[in-house]
N, C-alpha and C. Protein backbone atom coordinates (compact mmCIF):
# COMPACT_ATOMS: atom_id res chain seq x y z
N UNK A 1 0.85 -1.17 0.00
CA UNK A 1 0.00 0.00 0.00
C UNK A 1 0.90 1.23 0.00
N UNK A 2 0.13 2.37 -0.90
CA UNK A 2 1.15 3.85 -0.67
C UNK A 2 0.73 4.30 -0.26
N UNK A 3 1.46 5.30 0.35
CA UNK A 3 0.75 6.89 0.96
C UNK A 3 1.44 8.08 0.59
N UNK A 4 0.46 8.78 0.23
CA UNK A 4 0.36 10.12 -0.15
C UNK A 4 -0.04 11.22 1.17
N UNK A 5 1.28 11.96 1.87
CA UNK A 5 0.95 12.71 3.05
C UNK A 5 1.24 13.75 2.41
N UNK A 6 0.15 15.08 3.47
CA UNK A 6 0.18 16.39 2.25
C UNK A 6 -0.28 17.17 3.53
N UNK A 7 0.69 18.37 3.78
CA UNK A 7 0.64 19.15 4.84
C UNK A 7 0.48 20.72 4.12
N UNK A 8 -0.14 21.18 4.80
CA UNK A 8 -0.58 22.64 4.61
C UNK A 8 -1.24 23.63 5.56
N UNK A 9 -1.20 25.10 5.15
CA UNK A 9 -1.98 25.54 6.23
C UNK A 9 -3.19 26.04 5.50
N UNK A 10 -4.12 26.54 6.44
CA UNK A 10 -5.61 27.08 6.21
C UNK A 10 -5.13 28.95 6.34
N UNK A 11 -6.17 29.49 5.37
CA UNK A 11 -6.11 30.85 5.82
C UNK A 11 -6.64 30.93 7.03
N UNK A 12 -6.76 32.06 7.57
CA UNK A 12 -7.47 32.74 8.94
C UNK A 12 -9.07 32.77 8.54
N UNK A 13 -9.61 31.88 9.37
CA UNK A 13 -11.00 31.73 9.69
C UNK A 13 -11.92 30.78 8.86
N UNK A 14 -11.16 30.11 7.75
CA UNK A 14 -11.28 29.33 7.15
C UNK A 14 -11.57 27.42 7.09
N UNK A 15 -11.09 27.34 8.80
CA UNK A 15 -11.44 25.56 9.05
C UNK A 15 -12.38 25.07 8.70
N UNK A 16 -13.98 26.04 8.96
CA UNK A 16 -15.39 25.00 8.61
C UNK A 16 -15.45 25.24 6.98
N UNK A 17 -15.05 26.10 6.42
CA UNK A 17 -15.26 26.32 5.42
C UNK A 17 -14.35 24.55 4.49
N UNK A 18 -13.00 24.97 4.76
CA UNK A 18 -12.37 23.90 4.56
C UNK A 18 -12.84 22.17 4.97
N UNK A 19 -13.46 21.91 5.92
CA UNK A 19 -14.02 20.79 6.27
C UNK A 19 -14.96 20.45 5.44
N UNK A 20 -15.87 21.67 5.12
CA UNK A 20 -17.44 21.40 4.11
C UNK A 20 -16.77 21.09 3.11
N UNK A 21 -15.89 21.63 2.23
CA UNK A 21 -15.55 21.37 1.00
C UNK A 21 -14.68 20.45 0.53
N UNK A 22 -13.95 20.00 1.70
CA UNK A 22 -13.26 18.36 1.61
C UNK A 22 -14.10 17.79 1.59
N UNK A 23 -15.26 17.46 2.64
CA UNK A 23 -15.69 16.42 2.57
C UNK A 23 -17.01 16.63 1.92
N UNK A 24 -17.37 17.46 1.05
CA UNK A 24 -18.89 17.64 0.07
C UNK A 24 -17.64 17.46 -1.74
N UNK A 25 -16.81 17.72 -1.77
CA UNK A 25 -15.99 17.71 -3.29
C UNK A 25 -14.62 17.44 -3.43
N UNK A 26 -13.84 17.20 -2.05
CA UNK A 26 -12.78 16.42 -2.30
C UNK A 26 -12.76 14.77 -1.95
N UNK A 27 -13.56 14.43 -0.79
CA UNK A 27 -13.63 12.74 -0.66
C UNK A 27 -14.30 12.23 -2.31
N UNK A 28 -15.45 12.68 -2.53
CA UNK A 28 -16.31 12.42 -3.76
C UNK A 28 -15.20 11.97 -4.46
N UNK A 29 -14.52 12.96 -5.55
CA UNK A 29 -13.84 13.03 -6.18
C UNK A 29 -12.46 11.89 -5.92
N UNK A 30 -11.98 11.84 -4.50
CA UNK A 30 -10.85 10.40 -4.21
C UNK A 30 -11.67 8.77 -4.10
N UNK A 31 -12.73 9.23 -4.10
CA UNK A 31 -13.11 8.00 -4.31
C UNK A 31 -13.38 7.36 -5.54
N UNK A 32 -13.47 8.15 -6.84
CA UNK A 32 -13.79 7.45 -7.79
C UNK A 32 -12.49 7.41 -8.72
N UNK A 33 -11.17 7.56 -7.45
CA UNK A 33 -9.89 7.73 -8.23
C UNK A 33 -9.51 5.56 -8.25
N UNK A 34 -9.21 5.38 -9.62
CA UNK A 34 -8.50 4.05 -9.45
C UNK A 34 -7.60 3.97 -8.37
N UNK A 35 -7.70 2.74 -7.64
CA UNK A 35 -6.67 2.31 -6.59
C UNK A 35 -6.87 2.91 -4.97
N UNK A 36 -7.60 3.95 -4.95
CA UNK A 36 -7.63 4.65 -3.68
C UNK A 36 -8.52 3.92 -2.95
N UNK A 37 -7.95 3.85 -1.50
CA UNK A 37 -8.47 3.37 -0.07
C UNK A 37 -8.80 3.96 0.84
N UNK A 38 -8.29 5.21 0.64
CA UNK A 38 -8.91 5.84 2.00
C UNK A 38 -8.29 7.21 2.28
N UNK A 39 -9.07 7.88 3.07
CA UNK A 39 -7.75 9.35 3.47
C UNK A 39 -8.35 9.30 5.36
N UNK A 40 -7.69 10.10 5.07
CA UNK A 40 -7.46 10.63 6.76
C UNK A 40 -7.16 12.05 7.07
N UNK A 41 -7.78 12.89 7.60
CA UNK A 41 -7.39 14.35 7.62
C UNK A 41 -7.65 14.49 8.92
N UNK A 42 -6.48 15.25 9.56
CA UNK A 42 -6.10 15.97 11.04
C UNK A 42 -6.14 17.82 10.54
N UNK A 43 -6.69 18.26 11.50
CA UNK A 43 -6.34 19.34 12.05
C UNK A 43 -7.68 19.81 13.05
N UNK A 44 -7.48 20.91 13.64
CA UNK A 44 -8.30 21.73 14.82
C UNK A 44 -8.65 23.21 14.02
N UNK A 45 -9.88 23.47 14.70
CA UNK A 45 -10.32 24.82 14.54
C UNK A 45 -9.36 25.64 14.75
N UNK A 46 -8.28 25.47 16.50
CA UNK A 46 -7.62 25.90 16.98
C UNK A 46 -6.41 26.44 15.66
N UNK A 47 -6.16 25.55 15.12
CA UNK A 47 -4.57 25.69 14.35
C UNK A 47 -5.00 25.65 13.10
N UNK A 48 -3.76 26.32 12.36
CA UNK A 48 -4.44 26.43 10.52
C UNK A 48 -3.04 25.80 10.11
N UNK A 49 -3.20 24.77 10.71
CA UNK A 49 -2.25 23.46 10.22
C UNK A 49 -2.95 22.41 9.50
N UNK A 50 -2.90 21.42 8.41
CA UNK A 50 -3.64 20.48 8.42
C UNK A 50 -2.88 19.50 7.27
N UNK A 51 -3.41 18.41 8.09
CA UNK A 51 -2.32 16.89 7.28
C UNK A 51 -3.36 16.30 7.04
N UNK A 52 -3.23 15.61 5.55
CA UNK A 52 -4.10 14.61 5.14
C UNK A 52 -2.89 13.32 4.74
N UNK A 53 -4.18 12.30 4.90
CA UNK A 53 -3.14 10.79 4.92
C UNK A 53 -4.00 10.40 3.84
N UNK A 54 -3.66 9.62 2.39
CA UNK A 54 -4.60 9.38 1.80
C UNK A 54 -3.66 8.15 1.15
N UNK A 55 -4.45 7.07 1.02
CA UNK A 55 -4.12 5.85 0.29
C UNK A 55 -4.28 5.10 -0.35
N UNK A 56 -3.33 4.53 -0.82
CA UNK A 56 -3.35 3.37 -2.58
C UNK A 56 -2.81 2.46 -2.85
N UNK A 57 -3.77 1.21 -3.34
CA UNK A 57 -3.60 0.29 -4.06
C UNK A 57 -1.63 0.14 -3.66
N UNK A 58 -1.55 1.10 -4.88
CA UNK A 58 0.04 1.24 -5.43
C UNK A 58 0.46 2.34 -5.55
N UNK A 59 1.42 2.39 -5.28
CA UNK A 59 2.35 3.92 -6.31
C UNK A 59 1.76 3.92 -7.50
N UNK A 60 1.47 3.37 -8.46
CA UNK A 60 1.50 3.73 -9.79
C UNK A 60 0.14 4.41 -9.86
N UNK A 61 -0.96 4.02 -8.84
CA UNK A 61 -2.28 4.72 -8.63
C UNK A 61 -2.05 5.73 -8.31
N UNK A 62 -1.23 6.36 -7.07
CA UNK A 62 -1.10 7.15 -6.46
C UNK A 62 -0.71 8.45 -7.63
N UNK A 63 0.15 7.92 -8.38
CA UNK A 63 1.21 9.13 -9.14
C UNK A 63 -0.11 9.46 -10.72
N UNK A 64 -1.14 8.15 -10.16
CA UNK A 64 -1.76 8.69 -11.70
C UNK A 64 -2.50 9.32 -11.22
N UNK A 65 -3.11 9.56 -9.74
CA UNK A 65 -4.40 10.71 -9.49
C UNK A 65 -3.19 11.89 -8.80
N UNK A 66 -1.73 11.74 -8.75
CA UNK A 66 -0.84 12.88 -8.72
C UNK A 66 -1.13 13.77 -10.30
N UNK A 67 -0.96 13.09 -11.20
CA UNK A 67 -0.72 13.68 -12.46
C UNK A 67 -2.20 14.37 -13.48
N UNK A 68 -3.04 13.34 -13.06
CA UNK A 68 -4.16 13.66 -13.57
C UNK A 68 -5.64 14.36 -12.68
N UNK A 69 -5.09 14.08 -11.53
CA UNK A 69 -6.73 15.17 -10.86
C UNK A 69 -5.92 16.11 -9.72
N UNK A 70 -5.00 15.80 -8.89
CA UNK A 70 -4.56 16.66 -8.21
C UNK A 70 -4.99 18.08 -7.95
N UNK A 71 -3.99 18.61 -9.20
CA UNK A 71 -3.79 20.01 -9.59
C UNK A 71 -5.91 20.30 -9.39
N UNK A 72 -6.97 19.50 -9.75
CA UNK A 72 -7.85 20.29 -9.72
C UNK A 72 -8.46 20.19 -8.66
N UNK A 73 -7.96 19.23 -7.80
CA UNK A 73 -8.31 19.53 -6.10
C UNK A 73 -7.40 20.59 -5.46
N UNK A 74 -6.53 20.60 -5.71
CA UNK A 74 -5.84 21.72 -4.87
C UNK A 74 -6.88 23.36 -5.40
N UNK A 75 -7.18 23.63 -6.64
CA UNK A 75 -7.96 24.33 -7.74
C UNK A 75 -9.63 24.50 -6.32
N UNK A 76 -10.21 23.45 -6.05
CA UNK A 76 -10.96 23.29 -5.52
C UNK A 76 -10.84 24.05 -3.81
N UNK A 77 -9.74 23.75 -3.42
CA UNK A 77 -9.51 24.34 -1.87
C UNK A 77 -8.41 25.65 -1.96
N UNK A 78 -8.63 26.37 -2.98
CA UNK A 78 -7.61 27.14 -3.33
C UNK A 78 -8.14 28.64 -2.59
N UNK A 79 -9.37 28.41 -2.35
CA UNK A 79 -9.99 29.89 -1.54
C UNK A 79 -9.88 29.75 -0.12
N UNK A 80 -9.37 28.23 0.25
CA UNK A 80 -9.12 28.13 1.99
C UNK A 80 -7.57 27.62 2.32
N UNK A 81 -6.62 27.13 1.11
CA UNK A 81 -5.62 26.68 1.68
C UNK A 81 -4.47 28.19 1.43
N UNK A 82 -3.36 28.10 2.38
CA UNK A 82 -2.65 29.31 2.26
C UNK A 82 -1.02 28.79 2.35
N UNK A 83 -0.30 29.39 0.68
CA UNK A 83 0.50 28.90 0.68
C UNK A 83 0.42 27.46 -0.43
N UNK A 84 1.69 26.90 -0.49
CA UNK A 84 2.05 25.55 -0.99
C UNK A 84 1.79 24.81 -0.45
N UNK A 85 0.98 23.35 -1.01
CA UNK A 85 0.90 22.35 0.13
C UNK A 85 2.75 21.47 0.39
N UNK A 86 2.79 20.95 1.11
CA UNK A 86 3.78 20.09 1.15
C UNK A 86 3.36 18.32 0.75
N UNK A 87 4.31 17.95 -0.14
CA UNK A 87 3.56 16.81 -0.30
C UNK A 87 4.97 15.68 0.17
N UNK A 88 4.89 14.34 0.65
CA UNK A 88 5.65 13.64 1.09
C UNK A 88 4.40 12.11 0.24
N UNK A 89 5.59 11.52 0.07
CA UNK A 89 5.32 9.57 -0.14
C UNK A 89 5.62 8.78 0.21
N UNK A 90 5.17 7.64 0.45
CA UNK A 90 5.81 6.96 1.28
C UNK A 90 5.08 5.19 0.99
N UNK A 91 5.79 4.21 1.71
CA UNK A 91 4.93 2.69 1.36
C UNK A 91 4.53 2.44 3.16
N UNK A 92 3.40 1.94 3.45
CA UNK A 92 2.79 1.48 4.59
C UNK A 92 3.71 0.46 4.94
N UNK A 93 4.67 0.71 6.67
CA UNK A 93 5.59 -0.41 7.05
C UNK A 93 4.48 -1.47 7.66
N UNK A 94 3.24 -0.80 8.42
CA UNK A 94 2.83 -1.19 10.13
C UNK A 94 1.42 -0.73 9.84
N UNK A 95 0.34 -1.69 10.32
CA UNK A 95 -0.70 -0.96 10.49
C UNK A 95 -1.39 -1.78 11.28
N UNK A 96 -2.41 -0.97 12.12
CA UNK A 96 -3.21 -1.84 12.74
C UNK A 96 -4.88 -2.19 12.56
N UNK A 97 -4.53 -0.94 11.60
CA UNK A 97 -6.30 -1.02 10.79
C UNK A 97 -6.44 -2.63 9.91
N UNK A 98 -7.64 -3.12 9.83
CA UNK A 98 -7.59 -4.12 9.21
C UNK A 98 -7.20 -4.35 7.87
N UNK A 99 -8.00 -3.43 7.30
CA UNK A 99 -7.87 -3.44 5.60
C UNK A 99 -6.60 -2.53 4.75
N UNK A 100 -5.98 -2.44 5.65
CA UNK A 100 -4.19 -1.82 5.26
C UNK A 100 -3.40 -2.47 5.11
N UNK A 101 -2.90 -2.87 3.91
CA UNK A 101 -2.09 -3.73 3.54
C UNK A 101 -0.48 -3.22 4.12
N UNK A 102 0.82 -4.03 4.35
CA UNK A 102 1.73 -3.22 4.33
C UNK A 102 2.67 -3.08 3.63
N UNK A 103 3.98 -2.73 3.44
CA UNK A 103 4.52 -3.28 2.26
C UNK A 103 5.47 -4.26 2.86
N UNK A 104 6.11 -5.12 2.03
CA UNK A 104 6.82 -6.02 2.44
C UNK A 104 7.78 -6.08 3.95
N UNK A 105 8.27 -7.05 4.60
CA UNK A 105 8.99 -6.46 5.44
C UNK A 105 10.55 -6.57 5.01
N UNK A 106 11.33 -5.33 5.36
CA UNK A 106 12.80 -5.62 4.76
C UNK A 106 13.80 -6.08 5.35
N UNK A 107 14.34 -7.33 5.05
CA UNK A 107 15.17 -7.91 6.30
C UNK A 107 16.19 -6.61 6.93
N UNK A 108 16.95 -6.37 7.69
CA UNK A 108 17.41 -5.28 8.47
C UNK A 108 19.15 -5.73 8.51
């Protein structure tokens, strides 16, 4: 399994706004991406910090909803996010959720 982690901040006063519109036009939209499993989004009203965890099949899923829808979700939260997002990748070592695959283990 991959992951796609993506850190950013919110403008000022912007959290509910940002919550409605992830989850009314950005989940929609990751779900009908090939390969995707799931996301996960942290942050507080308090802080205009916010990390999303979102996951796939494979890398090769991952880099094709990188290349082909991305750019129009970011397009989508572009009136609440402030700044560049940060994006990081990575393969699942450990999980304790059921349906998370991990990736191999590497002898050490």
């Amino acid at each position: 399994m991959f992951v796609r982690k993506i850190s950013f901040q919110l403008k000022p006063n912007t959290f509910a706004e940002f919550s409605r519109t992830f989850e009314k036009e950005v989940i929609p939209v990751l779900n009908k991406q090939q390969g995707f499993k799931g996301e996960i989004t942290f942050g507080t009203s308090a802080s205009k910090d916010v990390f999303t965890t979102s996951l796939w099949n494979t890398q090769k899923d991952a880099e094709l909803y990188a290349s082909k829808t991305y750019n129009d979700v970011l397009k989508t939260l572009v009136n609440v996010i402030d700044g560049t997002p940060k994006l990081e990748t990575t393969e699942v070592l450990h999980s304790t959720f059921n349906e998370i695959n991990v990736a191999r283990s590497v002898a050490a």
